[in-house]
C-alpha atoms as a PDB file:
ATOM      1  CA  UNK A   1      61.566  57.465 114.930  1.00  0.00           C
ATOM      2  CA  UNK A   2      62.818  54.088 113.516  1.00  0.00           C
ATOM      3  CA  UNK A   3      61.899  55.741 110.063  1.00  0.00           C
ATOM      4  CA  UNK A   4      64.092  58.507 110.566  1.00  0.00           C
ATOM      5  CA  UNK A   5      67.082  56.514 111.235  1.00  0.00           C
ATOM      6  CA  UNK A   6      66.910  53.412 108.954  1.00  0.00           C
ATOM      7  CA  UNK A   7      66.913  56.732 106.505  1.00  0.00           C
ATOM      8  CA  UNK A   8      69.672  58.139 107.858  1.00  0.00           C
ATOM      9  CA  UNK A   9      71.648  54.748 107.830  1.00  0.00           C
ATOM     10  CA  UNK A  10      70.708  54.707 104.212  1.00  0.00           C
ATOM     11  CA  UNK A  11      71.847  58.106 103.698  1.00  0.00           C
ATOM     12  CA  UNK A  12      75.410  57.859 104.856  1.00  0.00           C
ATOM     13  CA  UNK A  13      75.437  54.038 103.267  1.00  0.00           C
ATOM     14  CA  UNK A  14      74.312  56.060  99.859  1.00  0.00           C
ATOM     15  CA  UNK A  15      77.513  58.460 100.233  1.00  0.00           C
ATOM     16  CA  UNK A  16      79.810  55.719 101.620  1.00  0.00           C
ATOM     17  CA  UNK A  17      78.642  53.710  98.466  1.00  0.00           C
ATOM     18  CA  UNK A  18      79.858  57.078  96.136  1.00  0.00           C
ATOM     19  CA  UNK A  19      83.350  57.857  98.065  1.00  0.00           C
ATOM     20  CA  UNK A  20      83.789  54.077  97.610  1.00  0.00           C
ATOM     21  CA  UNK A  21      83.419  53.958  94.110  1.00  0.00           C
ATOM     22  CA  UNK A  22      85.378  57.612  93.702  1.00  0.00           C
ATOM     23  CA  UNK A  23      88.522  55.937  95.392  1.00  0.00           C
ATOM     24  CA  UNK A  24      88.141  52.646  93.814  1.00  0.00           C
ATOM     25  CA  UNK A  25      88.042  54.955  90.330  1.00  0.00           C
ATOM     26  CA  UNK A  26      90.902  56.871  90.863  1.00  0.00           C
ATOM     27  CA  UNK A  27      92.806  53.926  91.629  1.00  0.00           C
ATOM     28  CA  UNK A  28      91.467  51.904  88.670  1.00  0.00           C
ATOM     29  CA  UNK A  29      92.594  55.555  86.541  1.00  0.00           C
ATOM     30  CA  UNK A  30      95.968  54.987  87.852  1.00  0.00           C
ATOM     31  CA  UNK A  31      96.699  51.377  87.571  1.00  0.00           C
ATOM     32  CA  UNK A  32      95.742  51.653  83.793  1.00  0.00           C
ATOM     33  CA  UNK A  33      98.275  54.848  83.605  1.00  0.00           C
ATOM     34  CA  UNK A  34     100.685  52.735  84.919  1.00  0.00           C
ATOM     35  CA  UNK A  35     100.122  49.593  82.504  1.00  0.00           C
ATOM     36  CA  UNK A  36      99.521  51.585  79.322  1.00  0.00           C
ATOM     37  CA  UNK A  37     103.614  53.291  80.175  1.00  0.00           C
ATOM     38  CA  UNK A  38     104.277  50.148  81.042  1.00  0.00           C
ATOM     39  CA  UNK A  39     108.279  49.834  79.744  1.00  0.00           C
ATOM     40  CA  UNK A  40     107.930  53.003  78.369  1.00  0.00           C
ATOM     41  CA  UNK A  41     110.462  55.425  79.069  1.00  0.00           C
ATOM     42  CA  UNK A  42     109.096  59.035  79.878  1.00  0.00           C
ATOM     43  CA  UNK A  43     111.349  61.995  78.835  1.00  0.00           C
ATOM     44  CA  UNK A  44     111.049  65.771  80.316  1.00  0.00           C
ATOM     45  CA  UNK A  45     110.734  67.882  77.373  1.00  0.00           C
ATOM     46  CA  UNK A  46     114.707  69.747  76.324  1.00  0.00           C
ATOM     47  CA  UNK A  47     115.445  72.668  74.145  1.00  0.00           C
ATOM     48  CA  UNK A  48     117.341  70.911  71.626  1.00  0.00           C
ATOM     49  CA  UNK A  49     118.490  73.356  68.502  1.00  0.00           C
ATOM     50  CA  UNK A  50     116.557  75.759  69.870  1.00  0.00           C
ATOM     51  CA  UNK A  51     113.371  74.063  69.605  1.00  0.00           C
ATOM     52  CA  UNK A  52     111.723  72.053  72.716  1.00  0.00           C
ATOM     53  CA  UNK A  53     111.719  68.371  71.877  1.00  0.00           C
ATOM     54  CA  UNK A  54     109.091  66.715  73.640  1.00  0.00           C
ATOM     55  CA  UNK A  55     107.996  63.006  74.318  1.00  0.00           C
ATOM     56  CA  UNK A  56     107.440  61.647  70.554  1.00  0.00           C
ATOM     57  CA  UNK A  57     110.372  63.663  69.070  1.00  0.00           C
ATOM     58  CA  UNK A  58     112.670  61.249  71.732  1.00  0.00           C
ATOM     59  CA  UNK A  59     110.739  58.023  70.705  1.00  0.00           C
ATOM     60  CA  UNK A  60     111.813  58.562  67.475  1.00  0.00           C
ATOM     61  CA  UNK A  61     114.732  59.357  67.448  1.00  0.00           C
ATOM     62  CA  UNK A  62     115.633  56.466  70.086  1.00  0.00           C
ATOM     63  CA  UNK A  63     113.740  53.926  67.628  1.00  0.00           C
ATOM     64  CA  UNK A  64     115.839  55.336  64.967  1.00  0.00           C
ATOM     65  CA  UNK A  65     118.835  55.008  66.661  1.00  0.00           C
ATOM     66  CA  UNK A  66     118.042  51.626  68.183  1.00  0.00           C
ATOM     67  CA  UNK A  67     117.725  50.312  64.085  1.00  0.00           C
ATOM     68  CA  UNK A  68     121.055  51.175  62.808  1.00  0.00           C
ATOM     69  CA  UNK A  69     124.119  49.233  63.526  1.00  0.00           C
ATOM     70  CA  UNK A  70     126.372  52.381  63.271  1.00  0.00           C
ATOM     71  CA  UNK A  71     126.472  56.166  62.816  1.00  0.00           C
ATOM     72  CA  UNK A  72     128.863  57.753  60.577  1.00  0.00           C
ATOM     73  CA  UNK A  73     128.293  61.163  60.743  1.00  0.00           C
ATOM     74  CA  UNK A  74     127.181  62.920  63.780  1.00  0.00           C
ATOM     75  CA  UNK A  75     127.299  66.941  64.783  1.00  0.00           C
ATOM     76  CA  UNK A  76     128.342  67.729  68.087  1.00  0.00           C
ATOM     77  CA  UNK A  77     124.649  68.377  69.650  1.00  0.00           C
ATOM     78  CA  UNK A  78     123.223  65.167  68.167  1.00  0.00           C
ATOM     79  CA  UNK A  79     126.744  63.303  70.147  1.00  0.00           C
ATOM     80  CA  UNK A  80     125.500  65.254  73.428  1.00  0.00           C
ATOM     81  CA  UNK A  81     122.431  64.413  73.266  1.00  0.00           C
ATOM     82  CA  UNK A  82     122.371  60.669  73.015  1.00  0.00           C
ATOM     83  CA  UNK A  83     125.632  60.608  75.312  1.00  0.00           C
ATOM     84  CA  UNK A  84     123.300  62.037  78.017  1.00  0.00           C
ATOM     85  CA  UNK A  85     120.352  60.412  77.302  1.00  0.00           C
ATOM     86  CA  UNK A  86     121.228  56.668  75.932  1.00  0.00           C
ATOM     87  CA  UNK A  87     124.351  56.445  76.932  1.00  0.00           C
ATOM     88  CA  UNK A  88     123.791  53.193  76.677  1.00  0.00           C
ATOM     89  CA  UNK A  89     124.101  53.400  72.701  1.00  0.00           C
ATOM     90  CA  UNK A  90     126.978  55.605  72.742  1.00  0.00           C
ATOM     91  CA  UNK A  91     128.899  52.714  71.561  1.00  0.00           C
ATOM     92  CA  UNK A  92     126.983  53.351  67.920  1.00  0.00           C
ATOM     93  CA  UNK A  93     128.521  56.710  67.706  1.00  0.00           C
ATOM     94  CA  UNK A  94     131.129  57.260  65.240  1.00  0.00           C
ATOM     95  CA  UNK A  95     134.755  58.389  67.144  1.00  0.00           C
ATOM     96  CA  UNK A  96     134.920  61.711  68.250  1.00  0.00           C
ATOM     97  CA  UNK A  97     137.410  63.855  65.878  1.00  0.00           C
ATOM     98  CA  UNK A  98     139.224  66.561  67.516  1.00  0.00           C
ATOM     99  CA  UNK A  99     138.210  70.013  66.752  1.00  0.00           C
ATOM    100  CA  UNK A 100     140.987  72.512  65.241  1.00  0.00           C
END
């Protein structure tokens, strides 16, 4: 009978073991998500000129907008766009001309 339950114990020690190592994985999987979009901004992808304009699109264009000191000529989408999503280099934008 001791047979029987020292493999039993081993049995549930076995799947305790593989739940253990499931949890510990998933929570390894999501600490490295984490680092690896680490300071990274994450956009939801927008119809933009009729087109969706997904994560890489906006990384671009940010890094693009980021290297210039100014903008000279801007349509009104483009002006909407980076009002509402950096507005924090809205200050880069040329002055907005009223329409007639």
């Amino acid at each position: 009978m001791a047979d029987g339950l020292d493999t039993t114990i081993a049995f549930i020690l076995a799947i305790a073991s593989v739940i253990i190592g499931v949890v510990l994985g998933v929570v390894a999987h999501r600490a490295y998500e984490a680092f690896r979009h680490r300071g990274r901004r994450i956009y939801q992808p927008r119809v933009f000129r009729g087109q969706v304009m997904k994560q890489k699109e906006f990384e671009q264009l940010h890094e693009e907008l980021v290297k210039c000191d100014r903008i000279e000529v801007l349509s009104d989408d483009v002006r909407e766009l980076v009002e509402d999503v950096w507005p924090e280099l809205a200050h880069k934008l040329p002055p907005k001309t009223p329409h007639s």
